[in-house]
Protein backbone atom coordinates (compact mmCIF):
# COMPACT_ATOMS: atom_id res chain seq x y z
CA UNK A 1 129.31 42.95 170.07
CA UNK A 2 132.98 43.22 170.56
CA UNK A 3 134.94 44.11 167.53
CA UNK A 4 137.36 40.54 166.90
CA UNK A 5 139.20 42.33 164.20
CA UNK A 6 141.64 43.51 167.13
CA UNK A 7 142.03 40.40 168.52
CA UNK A 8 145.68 39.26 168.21
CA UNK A 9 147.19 35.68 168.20
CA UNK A 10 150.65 34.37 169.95
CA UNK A 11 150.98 31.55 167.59
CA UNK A 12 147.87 29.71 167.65
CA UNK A 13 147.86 28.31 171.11
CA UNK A 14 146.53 31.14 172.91
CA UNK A 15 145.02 34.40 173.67
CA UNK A 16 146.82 37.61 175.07
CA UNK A 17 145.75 37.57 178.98
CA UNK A 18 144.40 40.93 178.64
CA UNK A 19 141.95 40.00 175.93
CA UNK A 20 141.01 36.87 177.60
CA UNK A 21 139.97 38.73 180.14
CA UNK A 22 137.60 41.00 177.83
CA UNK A 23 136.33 37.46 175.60
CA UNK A 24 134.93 36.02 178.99
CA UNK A 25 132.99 38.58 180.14
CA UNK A 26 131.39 38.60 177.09
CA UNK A 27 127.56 37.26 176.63
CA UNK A 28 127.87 35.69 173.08
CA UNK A 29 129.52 32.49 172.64
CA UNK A 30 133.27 32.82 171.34
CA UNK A 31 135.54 30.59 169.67
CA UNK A 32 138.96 31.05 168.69
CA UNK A 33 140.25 28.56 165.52
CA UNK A 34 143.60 28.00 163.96
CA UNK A 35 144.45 27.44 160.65
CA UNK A 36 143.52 23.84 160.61
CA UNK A 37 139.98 24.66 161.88
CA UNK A 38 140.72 23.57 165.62
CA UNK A 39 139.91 24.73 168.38
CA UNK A 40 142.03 27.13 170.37
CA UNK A 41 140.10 29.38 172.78
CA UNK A 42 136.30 29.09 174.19
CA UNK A 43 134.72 31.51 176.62
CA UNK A 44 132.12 30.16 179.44
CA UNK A 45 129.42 31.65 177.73
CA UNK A 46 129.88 29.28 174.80
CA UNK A 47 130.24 26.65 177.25
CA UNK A 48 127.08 27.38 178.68
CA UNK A 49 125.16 27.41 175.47
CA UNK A 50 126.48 24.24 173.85
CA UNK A 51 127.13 22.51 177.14
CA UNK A 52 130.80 21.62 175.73
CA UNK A 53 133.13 22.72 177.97
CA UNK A 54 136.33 24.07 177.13
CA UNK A 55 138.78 21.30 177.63
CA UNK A 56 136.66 19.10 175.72
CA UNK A 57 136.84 20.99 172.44
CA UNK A 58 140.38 22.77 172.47
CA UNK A 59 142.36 21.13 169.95
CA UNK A 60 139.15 19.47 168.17
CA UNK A 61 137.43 20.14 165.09
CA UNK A 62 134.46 22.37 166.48
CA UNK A 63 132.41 21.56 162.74
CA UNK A 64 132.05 18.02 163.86
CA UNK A 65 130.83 18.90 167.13
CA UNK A 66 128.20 21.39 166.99
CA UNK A 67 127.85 22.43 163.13
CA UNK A 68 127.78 18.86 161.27
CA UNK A 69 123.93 18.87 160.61
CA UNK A 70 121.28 21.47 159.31
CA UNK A 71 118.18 22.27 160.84
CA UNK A 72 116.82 19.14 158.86
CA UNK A 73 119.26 16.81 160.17
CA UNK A 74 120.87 16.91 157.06
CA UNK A 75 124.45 16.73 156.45
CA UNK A 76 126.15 19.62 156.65
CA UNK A 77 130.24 19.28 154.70
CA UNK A 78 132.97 21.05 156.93
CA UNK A 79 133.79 23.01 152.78
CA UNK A 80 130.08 24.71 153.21
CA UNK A 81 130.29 26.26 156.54
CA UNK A 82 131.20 30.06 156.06
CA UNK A 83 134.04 29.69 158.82
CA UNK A 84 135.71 27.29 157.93
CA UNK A 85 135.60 29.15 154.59
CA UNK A 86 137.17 32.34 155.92
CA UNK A 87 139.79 30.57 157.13
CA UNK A 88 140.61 29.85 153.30
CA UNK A 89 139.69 33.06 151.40
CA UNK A 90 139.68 35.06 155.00
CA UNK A 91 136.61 36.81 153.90
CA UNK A 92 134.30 37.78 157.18
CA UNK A 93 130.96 36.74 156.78
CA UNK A 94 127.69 37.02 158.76
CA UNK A 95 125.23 34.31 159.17
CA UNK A 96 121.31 35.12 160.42
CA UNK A 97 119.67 31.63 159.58
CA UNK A 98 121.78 28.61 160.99
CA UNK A 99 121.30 26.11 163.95
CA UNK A 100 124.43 24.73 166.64
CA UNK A 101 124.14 21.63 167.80
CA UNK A 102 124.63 21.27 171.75
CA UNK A 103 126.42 18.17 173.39
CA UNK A 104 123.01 16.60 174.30
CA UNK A 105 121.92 16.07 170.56
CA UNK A 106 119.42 19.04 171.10
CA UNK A 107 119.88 22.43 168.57
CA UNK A 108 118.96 26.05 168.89
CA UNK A 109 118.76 29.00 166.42
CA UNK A 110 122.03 31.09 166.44
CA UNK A 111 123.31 34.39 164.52
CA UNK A 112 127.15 34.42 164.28
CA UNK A 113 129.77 36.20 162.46
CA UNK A 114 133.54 34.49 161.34
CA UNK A 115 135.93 37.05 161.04
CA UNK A 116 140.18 36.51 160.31
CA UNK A 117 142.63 37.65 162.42
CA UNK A 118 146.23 38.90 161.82
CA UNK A 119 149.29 38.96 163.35
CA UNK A 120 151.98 41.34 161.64
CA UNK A 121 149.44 41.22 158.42
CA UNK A 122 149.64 37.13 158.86
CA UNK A 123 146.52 35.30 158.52
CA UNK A 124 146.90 32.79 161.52
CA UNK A 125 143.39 31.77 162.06
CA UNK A 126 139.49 32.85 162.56
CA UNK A 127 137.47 34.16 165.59
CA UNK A 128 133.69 33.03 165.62
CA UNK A 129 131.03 34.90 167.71
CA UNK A 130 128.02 33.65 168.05
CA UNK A 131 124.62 34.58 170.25
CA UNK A 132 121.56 32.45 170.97
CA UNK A 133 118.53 33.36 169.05
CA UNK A 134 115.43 31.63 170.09
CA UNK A 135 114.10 34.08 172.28
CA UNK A 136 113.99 36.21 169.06
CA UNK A 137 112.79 33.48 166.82
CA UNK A 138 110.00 32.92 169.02
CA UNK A 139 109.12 36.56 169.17
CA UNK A 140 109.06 36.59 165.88
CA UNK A 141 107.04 33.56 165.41
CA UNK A 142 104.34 35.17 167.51
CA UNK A 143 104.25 37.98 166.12
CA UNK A 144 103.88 36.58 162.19
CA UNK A 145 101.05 34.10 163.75
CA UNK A 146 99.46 37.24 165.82
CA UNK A 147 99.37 39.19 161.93
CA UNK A 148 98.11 36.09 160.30
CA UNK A 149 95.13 36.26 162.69
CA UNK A 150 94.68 39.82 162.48
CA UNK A 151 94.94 39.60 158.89
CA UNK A 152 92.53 36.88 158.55
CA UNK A 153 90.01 38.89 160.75
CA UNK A 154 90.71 41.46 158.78
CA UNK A 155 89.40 39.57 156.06
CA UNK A 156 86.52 38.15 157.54
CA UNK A 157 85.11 41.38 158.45
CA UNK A 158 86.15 43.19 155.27
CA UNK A 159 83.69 40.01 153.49
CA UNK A 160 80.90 40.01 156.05
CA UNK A 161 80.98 44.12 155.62
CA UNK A 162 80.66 43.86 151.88
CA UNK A 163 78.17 40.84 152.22
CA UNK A 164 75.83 42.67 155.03
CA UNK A 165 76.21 45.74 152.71
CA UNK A 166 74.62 43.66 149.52
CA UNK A 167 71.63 42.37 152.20
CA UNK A 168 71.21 45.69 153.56
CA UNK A 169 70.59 47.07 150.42
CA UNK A 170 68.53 43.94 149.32
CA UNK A 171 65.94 44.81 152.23
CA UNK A 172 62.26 45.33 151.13
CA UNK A 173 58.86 45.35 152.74
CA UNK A 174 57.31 43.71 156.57
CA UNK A 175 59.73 41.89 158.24
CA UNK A 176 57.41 39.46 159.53
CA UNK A 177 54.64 37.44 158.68
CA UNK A 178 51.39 38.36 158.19
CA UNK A 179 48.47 37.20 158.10
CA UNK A 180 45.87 34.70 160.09
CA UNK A 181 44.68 32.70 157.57
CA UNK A 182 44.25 28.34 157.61
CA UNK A 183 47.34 28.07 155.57
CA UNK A 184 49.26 31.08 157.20
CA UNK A 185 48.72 29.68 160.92
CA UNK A 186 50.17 26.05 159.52
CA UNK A 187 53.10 27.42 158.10
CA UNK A 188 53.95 29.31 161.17
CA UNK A 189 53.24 25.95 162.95
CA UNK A 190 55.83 24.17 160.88
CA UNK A 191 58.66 26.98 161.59
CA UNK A 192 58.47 26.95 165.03
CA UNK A 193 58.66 22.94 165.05
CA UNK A 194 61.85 22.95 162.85
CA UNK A 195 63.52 26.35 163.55
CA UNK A 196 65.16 24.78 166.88
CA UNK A 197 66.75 22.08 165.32
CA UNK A 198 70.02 22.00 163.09
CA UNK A 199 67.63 20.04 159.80
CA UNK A 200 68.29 20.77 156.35
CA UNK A 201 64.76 22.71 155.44
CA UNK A 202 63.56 22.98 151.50
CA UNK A 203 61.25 25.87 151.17
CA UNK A 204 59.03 24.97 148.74
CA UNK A 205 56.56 27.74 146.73
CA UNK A 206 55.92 29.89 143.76
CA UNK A 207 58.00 33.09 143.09
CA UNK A 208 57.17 36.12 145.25
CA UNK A 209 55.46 34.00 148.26
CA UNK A 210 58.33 35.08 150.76
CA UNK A 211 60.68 31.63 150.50
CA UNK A 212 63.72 34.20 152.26
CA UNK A 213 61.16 35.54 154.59
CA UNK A 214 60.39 32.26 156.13
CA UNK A 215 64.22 31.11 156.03
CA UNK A 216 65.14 34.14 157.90
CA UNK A 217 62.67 33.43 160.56
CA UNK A 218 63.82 30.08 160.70
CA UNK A 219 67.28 31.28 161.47
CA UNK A 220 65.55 33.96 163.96
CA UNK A 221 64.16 31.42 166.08
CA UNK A 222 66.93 29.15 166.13
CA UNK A 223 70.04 28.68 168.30
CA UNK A 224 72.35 30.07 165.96
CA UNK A 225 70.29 33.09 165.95
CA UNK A 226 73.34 35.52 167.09
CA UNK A 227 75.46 34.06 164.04
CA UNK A 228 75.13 35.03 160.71
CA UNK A 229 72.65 34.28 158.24
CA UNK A 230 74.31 34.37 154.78
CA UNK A 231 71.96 34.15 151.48
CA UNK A 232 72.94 32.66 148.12
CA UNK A 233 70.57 33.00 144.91
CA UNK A 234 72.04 30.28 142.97
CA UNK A 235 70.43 31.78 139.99
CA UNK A 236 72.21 34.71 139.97
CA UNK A 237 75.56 33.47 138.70
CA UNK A 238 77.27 31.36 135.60
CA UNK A 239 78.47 27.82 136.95
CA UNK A 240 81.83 29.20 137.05
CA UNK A 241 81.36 32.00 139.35
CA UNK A 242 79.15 30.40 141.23
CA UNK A 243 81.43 28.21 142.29
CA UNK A 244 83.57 31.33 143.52
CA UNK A 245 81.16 32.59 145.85
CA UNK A 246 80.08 29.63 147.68
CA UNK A 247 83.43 28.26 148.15
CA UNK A 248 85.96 31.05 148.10
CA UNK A 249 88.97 31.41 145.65
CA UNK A 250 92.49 32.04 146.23
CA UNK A 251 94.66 34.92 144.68
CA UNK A 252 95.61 33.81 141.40
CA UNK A 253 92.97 30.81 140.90
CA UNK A 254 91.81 32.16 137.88
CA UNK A 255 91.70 35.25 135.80
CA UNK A 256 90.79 38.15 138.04
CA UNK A 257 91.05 36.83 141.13
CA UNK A 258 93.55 39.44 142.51
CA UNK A 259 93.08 38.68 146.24
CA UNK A 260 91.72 35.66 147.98
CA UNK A 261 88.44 35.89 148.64
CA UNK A 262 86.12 33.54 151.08
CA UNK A 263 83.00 31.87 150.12
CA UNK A 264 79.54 31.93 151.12
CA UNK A 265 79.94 28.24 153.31
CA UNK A 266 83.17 29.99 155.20
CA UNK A 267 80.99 33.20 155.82
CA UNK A 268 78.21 31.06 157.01
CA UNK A 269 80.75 29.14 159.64
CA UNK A 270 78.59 28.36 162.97
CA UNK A 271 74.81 30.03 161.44
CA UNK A 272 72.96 29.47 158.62
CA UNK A 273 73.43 29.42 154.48
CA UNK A 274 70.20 29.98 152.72
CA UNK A 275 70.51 28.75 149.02
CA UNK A 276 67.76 30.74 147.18
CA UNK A 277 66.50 28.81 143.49
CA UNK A 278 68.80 25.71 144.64
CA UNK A 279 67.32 23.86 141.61
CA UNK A 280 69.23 26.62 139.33
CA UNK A 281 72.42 24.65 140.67
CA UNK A 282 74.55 23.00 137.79
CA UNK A 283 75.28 19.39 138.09
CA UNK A 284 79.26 19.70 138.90
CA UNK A 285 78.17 22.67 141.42
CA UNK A 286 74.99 20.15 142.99
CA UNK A 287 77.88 17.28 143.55
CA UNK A 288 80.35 19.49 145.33
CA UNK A 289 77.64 20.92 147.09
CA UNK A 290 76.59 17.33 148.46
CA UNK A 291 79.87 16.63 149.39
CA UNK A 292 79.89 19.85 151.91
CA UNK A 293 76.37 18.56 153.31
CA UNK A 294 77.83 15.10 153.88
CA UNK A 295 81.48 15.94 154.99
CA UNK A 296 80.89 19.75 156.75
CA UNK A 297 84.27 20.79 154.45
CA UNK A 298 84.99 22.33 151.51
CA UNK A 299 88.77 23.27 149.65
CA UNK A 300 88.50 26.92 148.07
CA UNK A 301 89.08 27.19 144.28
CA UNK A 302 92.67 26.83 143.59
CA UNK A 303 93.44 25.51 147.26
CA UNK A 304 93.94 22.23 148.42
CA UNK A 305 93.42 23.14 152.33
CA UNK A 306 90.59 21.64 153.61
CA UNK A 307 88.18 24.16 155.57
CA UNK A 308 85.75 22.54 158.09
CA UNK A 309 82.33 24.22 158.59
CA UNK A 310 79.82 23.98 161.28
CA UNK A 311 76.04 25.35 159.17
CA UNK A 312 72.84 24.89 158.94
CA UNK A 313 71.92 24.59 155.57
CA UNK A 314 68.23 26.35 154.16
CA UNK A 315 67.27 26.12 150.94
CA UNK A 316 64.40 26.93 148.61
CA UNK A 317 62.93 26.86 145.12
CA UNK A 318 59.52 27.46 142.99
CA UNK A 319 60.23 23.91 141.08
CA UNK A 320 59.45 21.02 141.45
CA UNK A 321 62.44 19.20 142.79
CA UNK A 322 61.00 15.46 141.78
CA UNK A 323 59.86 16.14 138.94
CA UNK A 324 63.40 17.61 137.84
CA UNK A 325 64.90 14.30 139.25
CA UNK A 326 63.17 12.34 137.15
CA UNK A 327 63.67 14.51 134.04
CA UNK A 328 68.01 14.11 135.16
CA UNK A 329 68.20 17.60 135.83
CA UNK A 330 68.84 16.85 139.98
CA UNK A 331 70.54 14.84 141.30
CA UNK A 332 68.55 12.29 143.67
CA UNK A 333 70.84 11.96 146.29
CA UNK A 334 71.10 15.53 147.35
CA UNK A 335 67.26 15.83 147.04
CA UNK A 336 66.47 13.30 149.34
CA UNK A 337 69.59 15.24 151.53
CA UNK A 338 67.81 18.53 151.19
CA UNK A 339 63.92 16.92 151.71
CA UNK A 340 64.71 16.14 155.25
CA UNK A 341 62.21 18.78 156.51
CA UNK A 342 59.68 20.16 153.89
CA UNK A 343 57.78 23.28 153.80
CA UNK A 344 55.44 24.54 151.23
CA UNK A 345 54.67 28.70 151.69
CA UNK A 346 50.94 29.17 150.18
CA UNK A 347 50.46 31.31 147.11
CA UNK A 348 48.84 34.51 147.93
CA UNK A 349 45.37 33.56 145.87
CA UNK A 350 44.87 30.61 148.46
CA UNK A 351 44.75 33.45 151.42
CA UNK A 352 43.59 36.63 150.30
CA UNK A 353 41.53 36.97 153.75
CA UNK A 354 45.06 37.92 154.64
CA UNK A 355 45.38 40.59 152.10
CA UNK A 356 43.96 43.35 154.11
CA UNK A 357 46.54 42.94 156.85
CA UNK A 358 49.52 42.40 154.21
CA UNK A 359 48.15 45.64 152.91
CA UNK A 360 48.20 47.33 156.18
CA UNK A 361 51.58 45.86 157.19
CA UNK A 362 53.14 47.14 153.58
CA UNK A 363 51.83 50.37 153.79
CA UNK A 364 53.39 50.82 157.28
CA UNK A 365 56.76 49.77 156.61
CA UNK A 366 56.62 51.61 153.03
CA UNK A 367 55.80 54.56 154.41
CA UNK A 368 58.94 54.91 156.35
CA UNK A 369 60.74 53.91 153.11
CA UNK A 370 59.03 56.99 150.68
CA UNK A 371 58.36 59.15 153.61
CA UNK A 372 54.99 59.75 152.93
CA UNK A 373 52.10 59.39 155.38
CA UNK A 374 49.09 57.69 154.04
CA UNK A 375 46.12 57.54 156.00
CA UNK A 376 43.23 55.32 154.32
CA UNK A 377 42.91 52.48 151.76
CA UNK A 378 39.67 52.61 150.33
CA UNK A 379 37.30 49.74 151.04
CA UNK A 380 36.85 49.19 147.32
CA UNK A 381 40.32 48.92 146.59
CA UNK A 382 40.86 46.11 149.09
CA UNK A 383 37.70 44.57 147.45
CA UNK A 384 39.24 44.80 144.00
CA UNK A 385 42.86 43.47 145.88
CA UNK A 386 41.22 40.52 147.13
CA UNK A 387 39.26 39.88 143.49
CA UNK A 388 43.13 40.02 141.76
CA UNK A 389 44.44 36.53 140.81
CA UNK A 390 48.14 37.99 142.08
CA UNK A 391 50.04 35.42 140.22
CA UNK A 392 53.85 37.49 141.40
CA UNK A 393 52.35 36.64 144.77
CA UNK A 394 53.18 39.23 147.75
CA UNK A 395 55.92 40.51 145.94
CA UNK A 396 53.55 41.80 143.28
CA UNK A 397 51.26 43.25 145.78
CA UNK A 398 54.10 44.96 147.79
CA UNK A 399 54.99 46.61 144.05
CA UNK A 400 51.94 47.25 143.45
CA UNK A 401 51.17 49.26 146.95
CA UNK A 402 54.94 51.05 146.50
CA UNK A 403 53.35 52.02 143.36
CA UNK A 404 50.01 53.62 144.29
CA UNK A 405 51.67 55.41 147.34
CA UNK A 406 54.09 57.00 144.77
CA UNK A 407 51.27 58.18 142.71
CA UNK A 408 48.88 59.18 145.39
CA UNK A 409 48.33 62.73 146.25
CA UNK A 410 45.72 62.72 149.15
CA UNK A 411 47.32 60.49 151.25
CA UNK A 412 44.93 58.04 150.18
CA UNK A 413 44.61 54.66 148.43
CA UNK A 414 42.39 53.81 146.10
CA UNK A 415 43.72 50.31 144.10
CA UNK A 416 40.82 51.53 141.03
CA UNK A 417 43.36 50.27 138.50
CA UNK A 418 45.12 46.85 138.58
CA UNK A 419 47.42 45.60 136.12
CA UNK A 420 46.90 42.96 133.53
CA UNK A 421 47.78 39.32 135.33
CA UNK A 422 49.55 37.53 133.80
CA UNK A 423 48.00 34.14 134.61
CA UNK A 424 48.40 30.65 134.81
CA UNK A 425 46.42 27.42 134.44
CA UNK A 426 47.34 27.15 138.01
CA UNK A 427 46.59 30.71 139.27
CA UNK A 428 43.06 30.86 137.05
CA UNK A 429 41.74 26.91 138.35
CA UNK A 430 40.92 28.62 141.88
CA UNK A 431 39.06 31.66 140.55
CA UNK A 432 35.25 31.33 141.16
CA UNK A 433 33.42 32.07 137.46
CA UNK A 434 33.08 35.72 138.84
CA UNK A 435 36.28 36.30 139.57
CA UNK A 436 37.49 35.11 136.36
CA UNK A 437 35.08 36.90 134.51
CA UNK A 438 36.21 40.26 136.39
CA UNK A 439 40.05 39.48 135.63
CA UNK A 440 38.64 39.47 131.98
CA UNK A 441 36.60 42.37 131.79
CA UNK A 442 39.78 44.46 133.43
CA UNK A 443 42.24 43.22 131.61
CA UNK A 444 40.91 44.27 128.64
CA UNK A 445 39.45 48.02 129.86
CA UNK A 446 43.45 48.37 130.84
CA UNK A 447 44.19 47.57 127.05
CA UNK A 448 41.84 49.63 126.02
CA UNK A 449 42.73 52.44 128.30
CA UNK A 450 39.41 51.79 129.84
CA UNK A 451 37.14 53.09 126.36
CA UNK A 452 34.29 51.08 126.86
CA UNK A 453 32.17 52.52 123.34
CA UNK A 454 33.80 52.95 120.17
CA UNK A 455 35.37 50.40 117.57
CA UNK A 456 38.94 50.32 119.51
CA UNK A 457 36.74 50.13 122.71
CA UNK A 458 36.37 47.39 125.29
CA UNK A 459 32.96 46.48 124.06
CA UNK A 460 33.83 45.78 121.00
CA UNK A 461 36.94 43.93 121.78
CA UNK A 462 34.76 41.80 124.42
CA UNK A 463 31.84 40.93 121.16
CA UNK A 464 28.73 42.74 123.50
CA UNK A 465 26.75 46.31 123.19
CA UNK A 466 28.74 48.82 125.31
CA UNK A 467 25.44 49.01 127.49
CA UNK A 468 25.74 44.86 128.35
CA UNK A 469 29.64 45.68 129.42
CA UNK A 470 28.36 49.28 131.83
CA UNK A 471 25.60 46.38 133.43
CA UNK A 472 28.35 43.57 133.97
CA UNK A 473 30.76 46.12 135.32
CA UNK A 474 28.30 47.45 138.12
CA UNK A 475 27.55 43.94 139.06
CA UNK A 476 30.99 42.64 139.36
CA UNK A 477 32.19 45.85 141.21
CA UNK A 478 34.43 46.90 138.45
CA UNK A 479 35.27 50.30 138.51
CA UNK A 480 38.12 52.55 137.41
């Protein structure tokens, strides 16, 4: 930009010739002002950017023409502008962040400078230079929306990284389903009829049966199947926090929340949100959660920017959802929102024809976990599998496997020792009388560290002569 401190006035009518000369070449607007704040001088190039020309302004106030709003439209006082006030303290000034006005009514960004000018140390009157900005301010827009983008990407990946991470980690046993049994072949039935559709599906079943198993084949044979599938187990965090991590938080929001963070719903954008123990929800967290079915948006804690969704919502629980209606502890309305499509996965007692394929299945897929190779289950220990009430379901079974493989040393399996079950009225009502009476009998040999004789024995502790318990263990298959 051309230096206007050597810019010299004869009076204040006009410009030497030779600098005229130099000021219309020029490619940034240029005005020349006297003392009173008129205009004197205007090259072409200010012409062309204001589209007043030359012999409209000379003479007039050039404040009122082009400078008497603010971006706003406010008002903006000739005593404000910073050339007008270096014509009274004749300080120069830069400006980055200002607007012109053009003869049309339309405005444009502009960076300018006021600087005085002397003649024989004389302060007769104040050069402006100006240049159109909005090429610049429209780079720069991009470029701030561009790193917004990235930086939001940046944050979606950084949360689905730690949240694949957690589910990664979280990864145990088959990966399908197994089994051919009556119950088995229905549920599989009921998947495939629902897994196409975007219906809210309550998975329904006691703890251990495989409620995220059957929600993630859900979301593998459904549309959104190349989406993510992100899991919530609402039991695993206070009502406060829990809030957090379905919704998101902004920085700030509360104590500890250093950096925004996004929920659970916003992770789950355009696949599927499977809300493990939904029944463990608080009332507060079961209306907000309602609200998201109904409206598809949510507002992150601490935010009042409303972030639409596209999900399909899974959930699941081992209550009874009615029954904790009725007793006020859920709310009706979002159970009859969440009942749309029902499905009940069978406890593991009601199918153990299916136990010697889970077993086979576990073994497989464990094997390749512990990197051991095991060759043979015994016959007797899938018998004594299939007589176990299994009241932690196939999670206690896939434990109980993991277990025995650890332990074995012959690359065989034997099952001779199962734990004490922990039983139910429930679990014990579908034993036959033999069955029961063998869950007994080993129950208490484990207490007893299988002594059968003796006053701390399992006889005695079962009331019968040692040789009664030997003959009852032979016929029930009971061995150690």
């Amino acid at each position: 930009m051309t230096d206007s401190t050597t810019t010299k006035y004869i009076g204040t009518d006009h410009f030497l010739p030779e600098n005229t000369l130099l000021l219309n070449a020029m490619t940034e607007g240029v005005y020349g002002f006297d003392l009173a704040g008129n205009a004197v001088f205007i090259n072409p190039a200010a012409e062309q950017m204001t589209g007043w020309k030359s012999a409209e302004l000379i003479g007039r106030n050039i404040h009122d023409c082009h400078h008497h709003s603010h971006a706003d439209g406010s008002h903006y006082p000739q005593h404000d502008c910073p050339i007008y006030r270096t014509l009274h303290d004749a300080i120069p000034r830069q400006v980055n962040e200002d607007v012109f006005w053009r003869k049309d009514g339309s405005s444009f960004p502009v960076y300018y400078s006021s600087t005085p000018v002397y003649d024989q140390q004389q302060l007769v009157g104040v050069i402006a230079i100006f240049r159109d900005v909005s090429m610049q301010k429209h780079t720069e827009q991009s470029l701030r929306q561009a790193l917004a983008q990235v930086q939001a990407l940046s944050e979606r990946l950084a949360s689905e990284n730690q949240y694949l991470l957690t589910e990664l980690q979280g990864q145990q046993g088959a990966s399908g389903i197994s089994g051919n049994s009556q119950p088995i072949n229905q549920l599989i039935q009921q998947i495939h009829l629902v897994a196409n559709t975007d219906s809210t599906v309550l998975i329904c079943g006691e703890n251990g049966t495989g409620k995220e198993l059957v929600a993630r084949n859900l979301h593998r044979l459904s549309h959104r199947k190349d989406q993510p599938m992100v899991s919530v187990n609402c039991a695993a965090f206070s009502t406060a926090l829990l809030e957090s991590e379905l919704f998101g938080h902004e920085k700030g929001a509360f104590t500890g929340a250093t950096a925004r963070r996004k929920g659970r719903f916003e992770l789950a954008n355009n696949g599927t949100l499977f809300l493990d123990e939904i029944a463990e929800l608080s009332l507060s967290a079961q209306s907000k959660l309602l609200r998201v079915i109904q409206e598809q948006s949510f507002e992150r804690v601490g935010s009042s920017e409303t972030i639409k969704v596209n999900i399909r919502l899974v959930a699941a629980t081992h209550h009874d959802l009615a029954a904790r209606v009725e007793q006020g502890l859920f709310r009706m309305d979002l159970y009859y929102r969440l009942n749309v499509f029902p499905i009940t996965v069978p406890p593991l007692r009601e199918r153990r024809e299916d136990i010697p394929q889970l077993v086979s299945d576990l073994v497989a897929s464990l094997s390749k976990k512990l990197g051991k190779k095991i060759t043979k289950v015994s016959a007797k220990g899938l018998k004594n599998l299939q007589q176990y009430s299994w009241p932690g379901n196939v999670r206690e079974l896939q434990n109980l496997i993991e277990r025995e493989m650890i332990l074995s040393q012959s690359g065989h399996l034997l099952f001779n020792t199962l734990p004490v079950a922990v039983t139910t009225p429930l679990a014990t009502s579908t034993l036959t009388m033999a069955q029961a009476e063998a869950a007994h009998i080993i129950a208490i040999l484990n207490a007893s560290h299988w002594r059968i004789s003796g006053p701390s024995g399992a006889a005695a502790m079962l009331d019968m002569p040692a040789s009664t318990l030997r003959s009852r263990m032979k016929k029930l298959a009971i061995s150690r």
